[in-house]
PDB file of N, CA and C in Angstrom:
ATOM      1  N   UNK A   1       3.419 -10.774 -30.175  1.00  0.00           N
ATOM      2  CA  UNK A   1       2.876  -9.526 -30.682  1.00  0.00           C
ATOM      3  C   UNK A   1       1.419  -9.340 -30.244  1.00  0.00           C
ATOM      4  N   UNK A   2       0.976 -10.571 -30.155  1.00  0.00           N
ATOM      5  CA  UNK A   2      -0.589 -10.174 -30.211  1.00  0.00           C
ATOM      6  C   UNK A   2      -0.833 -10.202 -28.400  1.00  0.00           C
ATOM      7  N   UNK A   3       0.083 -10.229 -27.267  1.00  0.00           N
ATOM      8  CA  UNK A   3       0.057 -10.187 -26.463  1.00  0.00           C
ATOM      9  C   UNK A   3       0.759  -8.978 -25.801  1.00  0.00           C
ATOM     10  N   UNK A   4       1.564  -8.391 -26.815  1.00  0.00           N
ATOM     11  CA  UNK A   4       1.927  -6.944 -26.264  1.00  0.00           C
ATOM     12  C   UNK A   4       0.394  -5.891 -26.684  1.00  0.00           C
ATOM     13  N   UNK A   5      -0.428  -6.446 -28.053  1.00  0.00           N
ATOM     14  CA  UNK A   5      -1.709  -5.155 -28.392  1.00  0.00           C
ATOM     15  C   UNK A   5      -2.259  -5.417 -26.935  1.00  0.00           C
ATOM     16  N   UNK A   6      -3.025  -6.961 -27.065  1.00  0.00           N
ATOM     17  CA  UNK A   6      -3.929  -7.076 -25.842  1.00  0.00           C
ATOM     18  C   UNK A   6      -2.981  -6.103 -24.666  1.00  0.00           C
ATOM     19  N   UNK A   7      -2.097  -6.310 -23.934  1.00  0.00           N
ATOM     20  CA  UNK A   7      -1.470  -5.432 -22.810  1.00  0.00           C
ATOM     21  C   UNK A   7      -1.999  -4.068 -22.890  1.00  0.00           C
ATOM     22  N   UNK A   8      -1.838  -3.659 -24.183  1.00  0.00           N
ATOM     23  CA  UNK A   8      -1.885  -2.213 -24.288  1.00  0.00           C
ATOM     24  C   UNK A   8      -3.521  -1.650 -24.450  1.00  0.00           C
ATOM     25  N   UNK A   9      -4.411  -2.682 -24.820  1.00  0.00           N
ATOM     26  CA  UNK A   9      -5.570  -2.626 -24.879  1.00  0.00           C
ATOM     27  C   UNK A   9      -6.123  -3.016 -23.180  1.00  0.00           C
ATOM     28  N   UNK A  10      -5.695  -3.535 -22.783  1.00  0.00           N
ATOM     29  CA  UNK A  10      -6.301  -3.873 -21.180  1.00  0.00           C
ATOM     30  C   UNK A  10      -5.853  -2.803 -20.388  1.00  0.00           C
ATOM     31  N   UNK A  11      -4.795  -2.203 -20.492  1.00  0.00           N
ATOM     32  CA  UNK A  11      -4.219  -1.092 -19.780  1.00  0.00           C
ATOM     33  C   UNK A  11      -5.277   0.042 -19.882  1.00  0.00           C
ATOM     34  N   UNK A  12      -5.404   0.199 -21.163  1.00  0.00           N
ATOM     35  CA  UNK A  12      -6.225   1.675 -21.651  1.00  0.00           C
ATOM     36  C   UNK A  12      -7.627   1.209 -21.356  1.00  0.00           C
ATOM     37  N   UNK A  13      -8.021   0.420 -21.189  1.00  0.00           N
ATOM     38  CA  UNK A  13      -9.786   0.230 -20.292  1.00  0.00           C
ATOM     39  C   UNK A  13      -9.561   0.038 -18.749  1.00  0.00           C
ATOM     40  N   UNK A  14      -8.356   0.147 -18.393  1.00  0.00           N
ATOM     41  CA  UNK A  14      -8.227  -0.064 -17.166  1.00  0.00           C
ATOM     42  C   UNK A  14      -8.065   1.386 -16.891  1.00  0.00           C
ATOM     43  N   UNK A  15      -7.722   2.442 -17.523  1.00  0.00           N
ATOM     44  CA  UNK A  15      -7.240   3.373 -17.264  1.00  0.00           C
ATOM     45  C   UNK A  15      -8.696   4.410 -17.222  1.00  0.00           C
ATOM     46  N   UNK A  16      -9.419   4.091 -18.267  1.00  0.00           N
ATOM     47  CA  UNK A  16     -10.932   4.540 -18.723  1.00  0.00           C
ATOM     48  C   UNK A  16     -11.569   4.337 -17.824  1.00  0.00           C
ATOM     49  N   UNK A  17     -11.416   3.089 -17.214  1.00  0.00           N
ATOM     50  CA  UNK A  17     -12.829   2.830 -15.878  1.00  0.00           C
ATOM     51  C   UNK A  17     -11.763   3.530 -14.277  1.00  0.00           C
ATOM     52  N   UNK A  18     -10.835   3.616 -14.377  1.00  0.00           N
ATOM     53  CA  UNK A  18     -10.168   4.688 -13.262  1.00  0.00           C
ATOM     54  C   UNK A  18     -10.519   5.531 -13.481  1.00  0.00           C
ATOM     55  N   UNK A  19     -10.283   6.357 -14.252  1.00  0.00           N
ATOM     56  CA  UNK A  19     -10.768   7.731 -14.778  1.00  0.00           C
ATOM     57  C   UNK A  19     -12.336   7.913 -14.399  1.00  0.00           C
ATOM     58  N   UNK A  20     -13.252   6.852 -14.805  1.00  0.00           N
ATOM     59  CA  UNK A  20     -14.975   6.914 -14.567  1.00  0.00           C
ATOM     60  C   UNK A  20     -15.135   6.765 -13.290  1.00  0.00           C
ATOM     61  N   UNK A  21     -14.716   5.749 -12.819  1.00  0.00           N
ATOM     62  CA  UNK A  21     -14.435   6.317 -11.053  1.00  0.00           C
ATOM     63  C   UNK A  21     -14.497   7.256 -10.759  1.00  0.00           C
ATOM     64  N   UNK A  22     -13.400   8.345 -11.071  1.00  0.00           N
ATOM     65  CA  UNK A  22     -13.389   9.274 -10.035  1.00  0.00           C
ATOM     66  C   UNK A  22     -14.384  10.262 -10.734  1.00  0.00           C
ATOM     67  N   UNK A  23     -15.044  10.035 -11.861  1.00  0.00           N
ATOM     68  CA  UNK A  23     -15.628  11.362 -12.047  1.00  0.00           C
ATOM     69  C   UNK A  23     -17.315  11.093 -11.926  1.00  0.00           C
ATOM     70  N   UNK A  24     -17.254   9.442 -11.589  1.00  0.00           N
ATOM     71  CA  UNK A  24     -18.535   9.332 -10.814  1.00  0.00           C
ATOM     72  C   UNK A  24     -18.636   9.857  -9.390  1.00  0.00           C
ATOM     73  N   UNK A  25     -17.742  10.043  -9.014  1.00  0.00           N
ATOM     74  CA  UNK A  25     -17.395  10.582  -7.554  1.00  0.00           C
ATOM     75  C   UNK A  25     -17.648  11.972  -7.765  1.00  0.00           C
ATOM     76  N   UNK A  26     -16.828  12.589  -8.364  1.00  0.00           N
ATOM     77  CA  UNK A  26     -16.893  14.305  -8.428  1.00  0.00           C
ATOM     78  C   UNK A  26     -18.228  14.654  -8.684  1.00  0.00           C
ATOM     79  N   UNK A  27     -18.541  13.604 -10.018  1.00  0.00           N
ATOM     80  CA  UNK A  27     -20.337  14.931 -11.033  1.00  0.00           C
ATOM     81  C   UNK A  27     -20.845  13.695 -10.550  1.00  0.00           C
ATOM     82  N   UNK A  28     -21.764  14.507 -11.301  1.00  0.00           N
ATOM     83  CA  UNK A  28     -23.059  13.940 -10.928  1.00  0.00           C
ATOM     84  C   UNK A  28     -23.781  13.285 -12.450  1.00  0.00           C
ATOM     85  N   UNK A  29     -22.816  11.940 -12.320  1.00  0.00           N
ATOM     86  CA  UNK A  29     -23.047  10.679 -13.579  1.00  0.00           C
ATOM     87  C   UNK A  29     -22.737   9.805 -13.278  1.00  0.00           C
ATOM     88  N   UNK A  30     -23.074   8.390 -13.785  1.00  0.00           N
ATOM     89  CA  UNK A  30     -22.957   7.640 -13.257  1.00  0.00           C
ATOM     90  C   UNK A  30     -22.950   6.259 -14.907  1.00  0.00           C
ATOM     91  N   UNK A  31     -22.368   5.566 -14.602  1.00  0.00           N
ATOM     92  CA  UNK A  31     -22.716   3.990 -15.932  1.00  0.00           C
ATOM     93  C   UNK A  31     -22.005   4.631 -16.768  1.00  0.00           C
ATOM     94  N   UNK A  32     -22.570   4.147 -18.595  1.00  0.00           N
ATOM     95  CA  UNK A  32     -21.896   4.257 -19.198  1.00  0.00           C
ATOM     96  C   UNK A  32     -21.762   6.088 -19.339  1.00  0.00           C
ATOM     97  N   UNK A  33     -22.653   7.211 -19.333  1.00  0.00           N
ATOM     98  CA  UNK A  33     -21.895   8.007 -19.056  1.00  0.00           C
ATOM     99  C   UNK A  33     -20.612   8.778 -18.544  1.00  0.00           C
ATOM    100  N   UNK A  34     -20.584   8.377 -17.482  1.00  0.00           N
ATOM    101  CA  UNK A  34     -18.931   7.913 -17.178  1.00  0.00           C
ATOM    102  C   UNK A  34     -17.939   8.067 -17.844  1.00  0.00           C
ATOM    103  N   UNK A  35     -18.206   6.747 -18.456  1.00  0.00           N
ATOM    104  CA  UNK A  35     -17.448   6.035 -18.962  1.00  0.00           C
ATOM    105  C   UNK A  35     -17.167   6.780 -20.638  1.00  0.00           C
ATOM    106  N   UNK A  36     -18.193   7.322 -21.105  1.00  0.00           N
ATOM    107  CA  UNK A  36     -18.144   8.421 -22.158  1.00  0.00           C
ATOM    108  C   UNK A  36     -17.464   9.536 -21.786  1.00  0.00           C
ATOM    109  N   UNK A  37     -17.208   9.977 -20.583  1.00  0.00           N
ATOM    110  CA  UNK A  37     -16.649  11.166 -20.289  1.00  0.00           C
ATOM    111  C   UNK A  37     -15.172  10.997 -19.839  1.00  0.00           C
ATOM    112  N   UNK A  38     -14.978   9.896 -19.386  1.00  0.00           N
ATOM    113  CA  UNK A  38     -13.446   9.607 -19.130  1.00  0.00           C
ATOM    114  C   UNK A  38     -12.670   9.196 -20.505  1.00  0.00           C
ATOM    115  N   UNK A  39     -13.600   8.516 -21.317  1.00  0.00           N
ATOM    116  CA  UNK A  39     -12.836   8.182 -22.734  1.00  0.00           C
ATOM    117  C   UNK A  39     -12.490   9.542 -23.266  1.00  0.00           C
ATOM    118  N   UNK A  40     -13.323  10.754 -23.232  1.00  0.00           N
ATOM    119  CA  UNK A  40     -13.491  11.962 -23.702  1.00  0.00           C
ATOM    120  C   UNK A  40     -12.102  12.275 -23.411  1.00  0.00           C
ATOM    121  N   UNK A  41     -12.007  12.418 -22.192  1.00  0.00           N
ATOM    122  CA  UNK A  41     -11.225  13.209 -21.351  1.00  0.00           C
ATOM    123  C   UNK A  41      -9.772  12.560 -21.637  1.00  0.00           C
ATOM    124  N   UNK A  42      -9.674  11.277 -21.967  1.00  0.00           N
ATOM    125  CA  UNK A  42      -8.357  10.913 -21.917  1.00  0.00           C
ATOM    126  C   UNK A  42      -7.919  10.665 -23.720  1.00  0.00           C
ATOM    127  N   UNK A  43      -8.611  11.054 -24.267  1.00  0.00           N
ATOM    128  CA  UNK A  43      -8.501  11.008 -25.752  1.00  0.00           C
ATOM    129  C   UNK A  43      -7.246  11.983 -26.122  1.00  0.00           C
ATOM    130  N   UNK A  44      -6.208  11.872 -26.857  1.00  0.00           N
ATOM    131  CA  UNK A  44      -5.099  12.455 -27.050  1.00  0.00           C
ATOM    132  C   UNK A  44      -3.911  12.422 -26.260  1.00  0.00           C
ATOM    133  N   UNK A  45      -4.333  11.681 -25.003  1.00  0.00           N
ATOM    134  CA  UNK A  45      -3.234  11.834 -23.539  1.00  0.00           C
ATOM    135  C   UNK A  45      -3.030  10.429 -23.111  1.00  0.00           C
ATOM    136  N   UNK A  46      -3.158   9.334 -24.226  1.00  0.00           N
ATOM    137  CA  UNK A  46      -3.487   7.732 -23.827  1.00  0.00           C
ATOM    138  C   UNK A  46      -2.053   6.926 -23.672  1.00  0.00           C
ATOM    139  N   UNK A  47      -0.732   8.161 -23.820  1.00  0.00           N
ATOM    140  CA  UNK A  47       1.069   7.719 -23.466  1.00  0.00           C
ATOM    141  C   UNK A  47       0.755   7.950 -22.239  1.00  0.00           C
ATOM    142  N   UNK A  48       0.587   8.972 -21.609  1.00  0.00           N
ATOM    143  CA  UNK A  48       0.331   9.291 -20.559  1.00  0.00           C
ATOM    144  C   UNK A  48      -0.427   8.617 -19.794  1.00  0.00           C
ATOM    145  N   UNK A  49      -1.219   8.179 -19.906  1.00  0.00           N
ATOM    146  CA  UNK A  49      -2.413   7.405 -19.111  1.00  0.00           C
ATOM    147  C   UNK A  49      -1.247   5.860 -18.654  1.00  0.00           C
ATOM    148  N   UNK A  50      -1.055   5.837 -19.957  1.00  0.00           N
ATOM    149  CA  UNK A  50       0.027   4.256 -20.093  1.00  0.00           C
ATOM    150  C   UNK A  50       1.363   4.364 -19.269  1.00  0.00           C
ATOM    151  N   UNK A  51       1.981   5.533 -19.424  1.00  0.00           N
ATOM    152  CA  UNK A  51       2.980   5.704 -18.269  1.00  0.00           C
ATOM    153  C   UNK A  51       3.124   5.827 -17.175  1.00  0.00           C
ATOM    154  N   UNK A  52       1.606   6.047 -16.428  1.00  0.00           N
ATOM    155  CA  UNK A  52       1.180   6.603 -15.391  1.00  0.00           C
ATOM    156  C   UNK A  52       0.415   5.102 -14.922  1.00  0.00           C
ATOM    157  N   UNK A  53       0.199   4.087 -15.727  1.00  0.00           N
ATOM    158  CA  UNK A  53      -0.189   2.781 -15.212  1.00  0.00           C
ATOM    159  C   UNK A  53       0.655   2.019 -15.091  1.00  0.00           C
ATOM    160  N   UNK A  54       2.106   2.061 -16.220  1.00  0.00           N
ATOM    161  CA  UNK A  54       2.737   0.683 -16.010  1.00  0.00           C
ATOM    162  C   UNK A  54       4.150   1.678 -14.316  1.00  0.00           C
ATOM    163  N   UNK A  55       3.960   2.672 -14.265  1.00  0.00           N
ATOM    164  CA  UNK A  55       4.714   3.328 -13.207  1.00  0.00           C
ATOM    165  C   UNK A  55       4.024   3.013 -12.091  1.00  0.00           C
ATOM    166  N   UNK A  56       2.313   2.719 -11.736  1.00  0.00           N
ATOM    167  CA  UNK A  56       1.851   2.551 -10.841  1.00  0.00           C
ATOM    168  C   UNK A  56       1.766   0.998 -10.158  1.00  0.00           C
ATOM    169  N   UNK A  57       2.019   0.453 -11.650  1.00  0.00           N
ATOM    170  CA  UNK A  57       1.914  -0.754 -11.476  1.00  0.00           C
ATOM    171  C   UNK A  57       3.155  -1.277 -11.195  1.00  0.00           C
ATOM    172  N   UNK A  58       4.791  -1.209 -11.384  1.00  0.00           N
ATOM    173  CA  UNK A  58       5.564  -1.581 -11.234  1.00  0.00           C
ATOM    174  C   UNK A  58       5.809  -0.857  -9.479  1.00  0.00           C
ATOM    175  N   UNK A  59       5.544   0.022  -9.174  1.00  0.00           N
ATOM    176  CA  UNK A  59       5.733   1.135  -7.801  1.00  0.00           C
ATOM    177  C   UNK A  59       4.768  -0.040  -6.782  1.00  0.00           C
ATOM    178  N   UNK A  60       3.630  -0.780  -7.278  1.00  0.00           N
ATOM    179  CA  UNK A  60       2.748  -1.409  -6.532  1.00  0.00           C
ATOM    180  C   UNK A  60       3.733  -2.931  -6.704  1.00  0.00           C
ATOM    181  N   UNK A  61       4.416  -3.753  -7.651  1.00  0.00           N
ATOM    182  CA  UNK A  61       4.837  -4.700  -7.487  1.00  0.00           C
ATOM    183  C   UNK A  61       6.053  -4.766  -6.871  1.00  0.00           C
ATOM    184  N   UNK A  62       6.799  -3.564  -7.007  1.00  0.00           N
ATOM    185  CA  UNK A  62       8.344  -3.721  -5.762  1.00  0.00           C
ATOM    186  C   UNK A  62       7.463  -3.491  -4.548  1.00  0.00           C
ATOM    187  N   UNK A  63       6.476  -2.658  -4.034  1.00  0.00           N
ATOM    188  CA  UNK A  63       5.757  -2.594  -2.463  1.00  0.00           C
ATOM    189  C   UNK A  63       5.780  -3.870  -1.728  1.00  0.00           C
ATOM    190  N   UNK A  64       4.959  -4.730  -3.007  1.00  0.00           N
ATOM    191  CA  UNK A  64       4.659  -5.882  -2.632  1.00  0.00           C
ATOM    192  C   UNK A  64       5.711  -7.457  -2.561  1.00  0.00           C
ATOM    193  N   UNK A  65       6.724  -6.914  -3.545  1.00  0.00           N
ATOM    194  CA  UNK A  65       8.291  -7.734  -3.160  1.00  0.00           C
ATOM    195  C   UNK A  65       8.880  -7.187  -1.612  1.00  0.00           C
ATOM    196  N   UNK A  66       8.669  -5.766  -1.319  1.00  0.00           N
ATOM    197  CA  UNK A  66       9.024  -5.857  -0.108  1.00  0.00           C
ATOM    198  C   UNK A  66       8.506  -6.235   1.225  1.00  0.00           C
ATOM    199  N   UNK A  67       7.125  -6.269   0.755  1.00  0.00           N
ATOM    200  CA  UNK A  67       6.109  -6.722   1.654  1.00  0.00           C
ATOM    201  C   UNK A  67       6.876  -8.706   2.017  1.00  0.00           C
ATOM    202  N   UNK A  68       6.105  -9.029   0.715  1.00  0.00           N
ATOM    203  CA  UNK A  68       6.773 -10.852   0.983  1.00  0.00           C
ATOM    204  C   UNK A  68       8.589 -10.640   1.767  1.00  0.00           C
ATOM    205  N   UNK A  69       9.143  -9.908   1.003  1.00  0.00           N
ATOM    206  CA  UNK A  69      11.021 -10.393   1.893  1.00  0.00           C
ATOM    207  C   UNK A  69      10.369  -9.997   3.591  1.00  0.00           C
ATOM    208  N   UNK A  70       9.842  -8.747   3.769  1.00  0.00           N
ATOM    209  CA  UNK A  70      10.108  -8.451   4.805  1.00  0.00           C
ATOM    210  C   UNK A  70       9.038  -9.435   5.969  1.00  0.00           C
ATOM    211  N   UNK A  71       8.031 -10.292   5.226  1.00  0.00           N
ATOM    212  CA  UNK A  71       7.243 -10.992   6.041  1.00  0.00           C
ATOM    213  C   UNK A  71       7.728 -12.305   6.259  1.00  0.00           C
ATOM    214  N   UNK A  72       8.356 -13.184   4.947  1.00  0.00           N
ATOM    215  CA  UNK A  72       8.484 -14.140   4.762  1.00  0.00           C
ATOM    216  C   UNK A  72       9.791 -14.706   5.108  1.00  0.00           C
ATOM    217  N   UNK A  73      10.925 -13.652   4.836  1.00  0.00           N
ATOM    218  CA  UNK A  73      12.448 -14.109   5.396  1.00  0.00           C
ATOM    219  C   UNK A  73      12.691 -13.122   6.409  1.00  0.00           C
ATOM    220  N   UNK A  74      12.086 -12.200   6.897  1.00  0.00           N
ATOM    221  CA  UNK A  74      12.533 -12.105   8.338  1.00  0.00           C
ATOM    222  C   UNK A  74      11.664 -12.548   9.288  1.00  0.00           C
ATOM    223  N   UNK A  75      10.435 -12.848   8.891  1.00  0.00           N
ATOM    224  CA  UNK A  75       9.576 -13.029  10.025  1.00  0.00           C
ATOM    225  C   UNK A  75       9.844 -14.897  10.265  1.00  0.00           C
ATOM    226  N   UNK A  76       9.865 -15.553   9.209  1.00  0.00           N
ATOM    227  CA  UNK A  76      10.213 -17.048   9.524  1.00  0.00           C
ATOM    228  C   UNK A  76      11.798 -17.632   9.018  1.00  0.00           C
ATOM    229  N   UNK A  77      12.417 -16.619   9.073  1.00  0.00           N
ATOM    230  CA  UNK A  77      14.135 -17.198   9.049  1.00  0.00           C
ATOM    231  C   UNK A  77      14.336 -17.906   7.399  1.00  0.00           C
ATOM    232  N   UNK A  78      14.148 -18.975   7.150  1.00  0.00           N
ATOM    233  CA  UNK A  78      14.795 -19.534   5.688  1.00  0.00           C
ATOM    234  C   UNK A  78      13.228 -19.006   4.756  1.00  0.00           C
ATOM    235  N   UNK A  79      12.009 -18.803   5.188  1.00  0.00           N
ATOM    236  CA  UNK A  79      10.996 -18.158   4.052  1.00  0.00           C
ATOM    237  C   UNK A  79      10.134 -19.557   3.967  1.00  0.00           C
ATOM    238  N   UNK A  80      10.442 -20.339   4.354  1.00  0.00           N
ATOM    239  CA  UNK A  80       9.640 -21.541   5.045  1.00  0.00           C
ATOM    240  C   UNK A  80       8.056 -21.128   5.054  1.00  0.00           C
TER     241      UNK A  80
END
């Protein structure tokens, strides 16, 4: 249990400092401002944020299962 909160708590600061990213990019802010404005912004929409991470994140771990089959057992025969 206390490893599904943490999940769901690391997700949603992971999702907060994505979010501050890009809107350090767009305006013109930067640090914890940011980071006040992406919490802002994603306040009420934090299923969403979560569906849109564990979808990015599972879309990034089959990439990378196909990456290893296609390097590891075709490029050296038994994956050797």
């Amino acid at each position: 249990m206390v490893g599904l909160v943490f999940s769901v708590v690391f997700a949603n600061a992971i999702i907060i400092c994505d979010i501050a990213i890009v809107i350090s990019v767009l305006e013109d802010v930067s640090g914890a401002q940011a980071m006040m404005q992406s919490n802002m912004l994603i306040k009420g929409q934090t299923q969403v944020g979560l569906l849109i991470f564990l979808g990015s994140t599972m879309g990034m771990a089959f990439v990378e299962g196909l990456f290893e089959h296609r390097v590891k057992t075709l490029s050296y025969g038994d994956g050797s």
